[in-house]
N, C-alpha and C. Protein backbone atom coordinates (compact mmCIF):
# COMPACT_ATOMS: atom_id res chain seq x y z
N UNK A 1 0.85 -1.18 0.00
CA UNK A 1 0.00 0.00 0.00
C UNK A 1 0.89 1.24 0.00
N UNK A 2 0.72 2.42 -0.63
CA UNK A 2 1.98 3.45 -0.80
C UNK A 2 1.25 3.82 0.21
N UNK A 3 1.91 5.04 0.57
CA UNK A 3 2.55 6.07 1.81
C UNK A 3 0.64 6.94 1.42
N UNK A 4 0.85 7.50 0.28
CA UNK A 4 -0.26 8.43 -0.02
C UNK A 4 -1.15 7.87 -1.38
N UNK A 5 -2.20 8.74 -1.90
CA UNK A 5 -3.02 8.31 -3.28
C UNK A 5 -3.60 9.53 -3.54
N UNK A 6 -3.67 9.75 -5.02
CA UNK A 6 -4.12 10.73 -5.47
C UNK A 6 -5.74 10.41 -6.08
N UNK A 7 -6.60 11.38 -5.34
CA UNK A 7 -7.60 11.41 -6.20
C UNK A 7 -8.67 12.67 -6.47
N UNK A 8 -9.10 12.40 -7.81
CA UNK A 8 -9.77 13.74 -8.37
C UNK A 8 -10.56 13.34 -8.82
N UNK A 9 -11.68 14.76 -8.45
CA UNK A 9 -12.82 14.02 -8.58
C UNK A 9 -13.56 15.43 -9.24
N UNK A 10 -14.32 14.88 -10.37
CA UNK A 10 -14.83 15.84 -11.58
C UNK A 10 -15.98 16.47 -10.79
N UNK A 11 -15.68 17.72 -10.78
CA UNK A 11 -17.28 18.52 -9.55
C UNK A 11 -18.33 19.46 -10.89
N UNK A 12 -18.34 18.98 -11.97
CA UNK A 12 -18.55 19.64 -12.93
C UNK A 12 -20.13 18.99 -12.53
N UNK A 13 -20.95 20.03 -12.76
CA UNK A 13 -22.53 20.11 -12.63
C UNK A 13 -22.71 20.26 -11.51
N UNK A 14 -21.97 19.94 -10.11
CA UNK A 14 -22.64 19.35 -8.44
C UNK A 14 -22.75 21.00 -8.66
N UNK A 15 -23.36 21.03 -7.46
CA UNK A 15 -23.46 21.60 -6.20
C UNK A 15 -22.58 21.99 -5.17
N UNK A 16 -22.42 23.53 -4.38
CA UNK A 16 -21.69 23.41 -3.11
C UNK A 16 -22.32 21.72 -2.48
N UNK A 17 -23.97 21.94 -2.31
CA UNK A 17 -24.25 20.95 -1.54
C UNK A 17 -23.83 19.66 -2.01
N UNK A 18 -23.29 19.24 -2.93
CA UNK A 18 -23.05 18.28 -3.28
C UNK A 18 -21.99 17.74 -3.09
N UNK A 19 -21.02 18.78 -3.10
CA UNK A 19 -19.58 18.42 -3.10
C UNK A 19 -18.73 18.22 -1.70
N UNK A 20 -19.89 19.43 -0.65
CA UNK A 20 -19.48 19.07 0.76
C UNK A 20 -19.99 17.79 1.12
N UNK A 21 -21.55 16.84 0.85
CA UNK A 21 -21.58 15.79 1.22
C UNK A 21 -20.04 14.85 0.38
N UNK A 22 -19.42 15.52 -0.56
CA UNK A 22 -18.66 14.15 -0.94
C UNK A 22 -17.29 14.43 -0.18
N UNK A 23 -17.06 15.94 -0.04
CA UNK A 23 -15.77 15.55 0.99
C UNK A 23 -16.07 15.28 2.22
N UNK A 24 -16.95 15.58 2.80
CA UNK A 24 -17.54 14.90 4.13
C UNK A 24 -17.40 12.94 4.13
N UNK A 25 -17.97 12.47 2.75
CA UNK A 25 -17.91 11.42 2.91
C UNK A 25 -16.00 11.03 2.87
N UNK A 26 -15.80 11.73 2.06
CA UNK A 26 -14.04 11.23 2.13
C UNK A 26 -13.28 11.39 3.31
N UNK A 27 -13.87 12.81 3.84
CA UNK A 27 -12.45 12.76 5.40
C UNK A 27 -13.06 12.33 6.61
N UNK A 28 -14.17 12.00 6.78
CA UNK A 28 -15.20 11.66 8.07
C UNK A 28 -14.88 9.76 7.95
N UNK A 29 -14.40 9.48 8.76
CA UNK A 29 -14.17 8.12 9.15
C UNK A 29 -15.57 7.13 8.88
N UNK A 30 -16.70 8.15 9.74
CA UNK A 30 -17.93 7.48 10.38
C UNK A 30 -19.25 7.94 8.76
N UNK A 31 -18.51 8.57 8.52
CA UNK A 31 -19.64 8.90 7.33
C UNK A 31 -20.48 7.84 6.29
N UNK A 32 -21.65 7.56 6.04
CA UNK A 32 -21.52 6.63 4.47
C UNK A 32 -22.58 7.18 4.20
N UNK A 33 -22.40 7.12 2.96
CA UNK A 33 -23.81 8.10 1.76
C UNK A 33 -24.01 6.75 0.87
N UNK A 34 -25.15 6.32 0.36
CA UNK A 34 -25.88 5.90 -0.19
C UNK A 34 -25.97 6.16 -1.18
N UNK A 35 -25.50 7.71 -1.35
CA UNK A 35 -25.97 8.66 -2.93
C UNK A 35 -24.32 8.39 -4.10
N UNK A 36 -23.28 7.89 -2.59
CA UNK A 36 -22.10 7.70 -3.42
C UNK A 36 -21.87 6.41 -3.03
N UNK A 37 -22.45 5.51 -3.37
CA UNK A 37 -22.67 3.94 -2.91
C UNK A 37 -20.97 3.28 -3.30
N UNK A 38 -19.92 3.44 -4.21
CA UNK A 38 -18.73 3.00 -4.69
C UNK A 38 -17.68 3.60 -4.10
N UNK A 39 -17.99 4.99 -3.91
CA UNK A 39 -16.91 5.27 -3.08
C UNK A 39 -16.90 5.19 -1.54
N UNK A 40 -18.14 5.01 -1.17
CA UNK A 40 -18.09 4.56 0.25
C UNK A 40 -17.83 3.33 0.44
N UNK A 41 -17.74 2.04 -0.68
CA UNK A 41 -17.28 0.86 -0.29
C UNK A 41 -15.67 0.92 -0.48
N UNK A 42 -15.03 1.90 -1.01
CA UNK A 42 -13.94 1.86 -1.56
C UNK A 42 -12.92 2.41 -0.27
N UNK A 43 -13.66 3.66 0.19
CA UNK A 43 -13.50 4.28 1.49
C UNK A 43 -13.29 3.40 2.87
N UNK A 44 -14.48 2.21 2.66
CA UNK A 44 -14.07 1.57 3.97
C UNK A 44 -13.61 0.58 3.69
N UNK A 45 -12.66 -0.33 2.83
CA UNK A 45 -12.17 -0.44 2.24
C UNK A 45 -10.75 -0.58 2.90
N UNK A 46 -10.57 0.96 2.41
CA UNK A 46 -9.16 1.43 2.76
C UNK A 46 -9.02 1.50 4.57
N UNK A 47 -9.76 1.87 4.99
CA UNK A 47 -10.35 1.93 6.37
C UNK A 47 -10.04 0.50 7.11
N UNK A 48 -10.37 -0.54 6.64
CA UNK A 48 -10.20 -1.87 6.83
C UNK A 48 -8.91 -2.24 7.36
N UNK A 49 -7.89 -1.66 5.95
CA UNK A 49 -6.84 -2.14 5.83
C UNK A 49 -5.54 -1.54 6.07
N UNK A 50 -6.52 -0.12 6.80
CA UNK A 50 -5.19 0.80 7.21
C UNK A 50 -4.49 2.04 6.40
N UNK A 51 -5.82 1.98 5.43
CA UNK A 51 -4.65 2.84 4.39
C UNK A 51 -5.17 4.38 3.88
N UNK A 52 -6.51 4.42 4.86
CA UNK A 52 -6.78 6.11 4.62
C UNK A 52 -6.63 6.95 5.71
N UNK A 53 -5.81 7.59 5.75
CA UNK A 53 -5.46 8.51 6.80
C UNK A 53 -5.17 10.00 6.52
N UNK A 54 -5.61 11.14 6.80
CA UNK A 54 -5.71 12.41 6.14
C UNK A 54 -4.59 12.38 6.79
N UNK A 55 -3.55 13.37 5.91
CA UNK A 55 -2.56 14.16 6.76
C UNK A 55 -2.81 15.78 7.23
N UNK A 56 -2.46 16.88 8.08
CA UNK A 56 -2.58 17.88 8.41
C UNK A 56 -2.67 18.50 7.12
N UNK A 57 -1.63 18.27 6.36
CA UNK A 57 -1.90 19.23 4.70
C UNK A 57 -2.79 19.15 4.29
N UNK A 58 -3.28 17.99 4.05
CA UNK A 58 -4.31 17.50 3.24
C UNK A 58 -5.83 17.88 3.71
N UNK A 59 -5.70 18.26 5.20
CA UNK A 59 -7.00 18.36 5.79
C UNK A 59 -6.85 19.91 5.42
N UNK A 60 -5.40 20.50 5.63
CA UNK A 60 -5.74 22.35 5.67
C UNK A 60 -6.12 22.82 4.34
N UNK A 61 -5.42 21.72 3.47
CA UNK A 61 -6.09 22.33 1.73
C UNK A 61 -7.72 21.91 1.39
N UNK A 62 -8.16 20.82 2.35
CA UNK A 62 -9.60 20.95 1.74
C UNK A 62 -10.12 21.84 2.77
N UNK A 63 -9.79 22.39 4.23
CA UNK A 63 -10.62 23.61 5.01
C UNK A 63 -10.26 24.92 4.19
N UNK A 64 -9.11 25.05 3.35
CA UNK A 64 -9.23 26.14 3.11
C UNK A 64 -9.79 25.89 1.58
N UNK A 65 -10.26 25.01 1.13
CA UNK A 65 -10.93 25.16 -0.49
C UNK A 65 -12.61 24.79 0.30
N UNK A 66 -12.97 24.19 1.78
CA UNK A 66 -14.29 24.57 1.37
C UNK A 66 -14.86 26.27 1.86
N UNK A 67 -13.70 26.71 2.50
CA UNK A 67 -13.77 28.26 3.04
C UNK A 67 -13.96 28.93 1.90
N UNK A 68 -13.42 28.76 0.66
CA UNK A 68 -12.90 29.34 -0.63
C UNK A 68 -14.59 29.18 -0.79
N UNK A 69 -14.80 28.20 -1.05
CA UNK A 69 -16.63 27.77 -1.65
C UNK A 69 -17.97 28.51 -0.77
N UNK A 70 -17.15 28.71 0.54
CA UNK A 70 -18.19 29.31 0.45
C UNK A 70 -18.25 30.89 0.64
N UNK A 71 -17.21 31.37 0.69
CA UNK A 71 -17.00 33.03 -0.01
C UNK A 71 -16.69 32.92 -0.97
N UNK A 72 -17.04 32.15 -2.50
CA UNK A 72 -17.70 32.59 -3.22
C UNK A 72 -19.34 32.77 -3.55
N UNK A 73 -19.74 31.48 -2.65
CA UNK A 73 -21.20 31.33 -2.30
C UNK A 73 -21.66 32.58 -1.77
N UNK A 74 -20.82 33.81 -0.59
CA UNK A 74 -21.32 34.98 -0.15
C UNK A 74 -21.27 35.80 -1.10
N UNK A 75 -20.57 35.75 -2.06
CA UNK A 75 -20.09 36.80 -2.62
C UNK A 75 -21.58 36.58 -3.81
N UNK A 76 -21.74 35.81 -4.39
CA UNK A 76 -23.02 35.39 -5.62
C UNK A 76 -24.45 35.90 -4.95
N UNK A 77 -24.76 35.62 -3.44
CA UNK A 77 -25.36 35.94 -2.91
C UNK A 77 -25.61 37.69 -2.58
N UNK A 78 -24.75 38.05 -2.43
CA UNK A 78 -24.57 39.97 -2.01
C UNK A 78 -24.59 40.59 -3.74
N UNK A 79 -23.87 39.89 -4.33
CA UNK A 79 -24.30 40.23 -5.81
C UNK A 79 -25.54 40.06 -6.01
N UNK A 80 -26.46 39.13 -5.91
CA UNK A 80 -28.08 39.17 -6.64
C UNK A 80 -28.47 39.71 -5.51
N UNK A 81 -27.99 40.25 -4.15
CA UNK A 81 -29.36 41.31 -3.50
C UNK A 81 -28.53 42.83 -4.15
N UNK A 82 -27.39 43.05 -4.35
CA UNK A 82 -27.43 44.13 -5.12
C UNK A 82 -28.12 44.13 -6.35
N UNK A 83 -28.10 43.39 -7.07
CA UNK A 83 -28.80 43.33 -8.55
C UNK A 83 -30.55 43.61 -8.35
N UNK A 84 -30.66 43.10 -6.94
CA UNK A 84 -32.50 42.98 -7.04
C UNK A 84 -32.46 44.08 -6.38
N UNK A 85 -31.69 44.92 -5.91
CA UNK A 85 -31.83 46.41 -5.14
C UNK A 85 -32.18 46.25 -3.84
N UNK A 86 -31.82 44.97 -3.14
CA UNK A 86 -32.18 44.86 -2.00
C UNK A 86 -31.15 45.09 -0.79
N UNK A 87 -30.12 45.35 -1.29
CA UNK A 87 -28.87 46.04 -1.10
C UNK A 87 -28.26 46.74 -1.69
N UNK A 88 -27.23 47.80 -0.98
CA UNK A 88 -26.49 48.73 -1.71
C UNK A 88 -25.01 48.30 -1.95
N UNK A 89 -24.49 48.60 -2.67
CA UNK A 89 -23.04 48.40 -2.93
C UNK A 89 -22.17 48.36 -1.95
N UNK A 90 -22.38 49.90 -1.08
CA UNK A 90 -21.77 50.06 0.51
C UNK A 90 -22.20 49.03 0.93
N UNK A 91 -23.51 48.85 1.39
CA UNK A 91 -23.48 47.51 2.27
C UNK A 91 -22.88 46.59 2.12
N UNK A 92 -22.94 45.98 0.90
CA UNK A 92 -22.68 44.61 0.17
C UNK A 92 -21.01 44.86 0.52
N UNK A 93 -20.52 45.94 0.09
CA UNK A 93 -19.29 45.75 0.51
C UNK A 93 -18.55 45.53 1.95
N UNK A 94 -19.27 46.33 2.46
CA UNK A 94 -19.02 46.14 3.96
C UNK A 94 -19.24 44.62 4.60
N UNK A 95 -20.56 43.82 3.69
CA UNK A 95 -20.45 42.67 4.63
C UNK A 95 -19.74 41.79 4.48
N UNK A 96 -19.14 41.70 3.26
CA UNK A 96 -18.12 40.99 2.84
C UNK A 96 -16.54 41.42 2.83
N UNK A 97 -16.63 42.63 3.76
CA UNK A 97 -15.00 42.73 4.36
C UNK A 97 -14.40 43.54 3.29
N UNK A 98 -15.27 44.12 2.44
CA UNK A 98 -13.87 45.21 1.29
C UNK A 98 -14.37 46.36 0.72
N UNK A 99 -13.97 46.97 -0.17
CA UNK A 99 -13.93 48.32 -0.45
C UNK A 99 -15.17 48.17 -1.37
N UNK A 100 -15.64 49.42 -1.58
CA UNK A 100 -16.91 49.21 -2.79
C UNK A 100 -16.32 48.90 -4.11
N UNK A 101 -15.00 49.45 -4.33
CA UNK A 101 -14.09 49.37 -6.26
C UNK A 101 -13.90 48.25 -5.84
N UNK A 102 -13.60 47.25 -4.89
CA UNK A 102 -13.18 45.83 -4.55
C UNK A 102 -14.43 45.21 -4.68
N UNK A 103 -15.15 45.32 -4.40
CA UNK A 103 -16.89 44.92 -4.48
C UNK A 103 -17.15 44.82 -6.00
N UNK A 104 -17.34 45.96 -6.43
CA UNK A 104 -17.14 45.83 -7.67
C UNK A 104 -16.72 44.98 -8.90
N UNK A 105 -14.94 45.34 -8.78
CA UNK A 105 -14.11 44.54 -9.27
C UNK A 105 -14.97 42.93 -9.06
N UNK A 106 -14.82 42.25 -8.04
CA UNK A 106 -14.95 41.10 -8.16
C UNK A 106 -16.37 40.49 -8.23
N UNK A 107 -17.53 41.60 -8.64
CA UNK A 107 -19.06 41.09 -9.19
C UNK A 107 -18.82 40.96 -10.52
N UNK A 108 -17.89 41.83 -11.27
CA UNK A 108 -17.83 41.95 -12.56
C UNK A 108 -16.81 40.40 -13.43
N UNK A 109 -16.07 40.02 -12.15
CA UNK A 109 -15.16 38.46 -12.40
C UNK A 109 -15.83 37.09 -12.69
């Protein structure tokens, strides 16, 4: 069994919600989904035999990519209540921690 394993996994169509149940199912020991019936047999599996174990890196790059997901999730959100006028730019900027030309800038990205 090597040391580590690489795997990637195509998130093309999911969902935030979708993608946190699948890294949930990958780094949660106790987890099993039904909805990913192959990789949860594959998961415990490895579990069995000793061979899935997150390392500290590995756990800080997926906390900081689902942090990433979901300030962009705030950010899509403060954009369509500015768009529906249910917020102002100032606001919107303020709740998301930056300048209004920074606000801006990154509705228009």
């Amino acid at each position: 069994m090597p040391d580590f394993f690489t795997l990637s996994v195509n998130t093309e169509g999911l969902t935030n919600k979708n993608i946190n149940e699948y890294l949930k199912l990958l780094t949660d020991k106790t987890t099993i989904n039904k909805k990913y019936k192959q990789t949860t047999i594959i998961k415990q599996e490895l579990y069995k035999i000793g061979g899935a174990t997150m390392s500290k890196e590995m756990r800080a790059i997926l906390d900081s990519e689902r942090a990433e997901g979901m300030q962009q999730g705030r950010l899509k959100v403060l954009i369509d209540m500015v768009k529906d006028k249910l917020l102002s730019v100032a606001d919107a900027a303020k709740r998301l921690g930056a300048s209004e030309k920074e606000f801006m800038r990154l509705s228009k990205a």
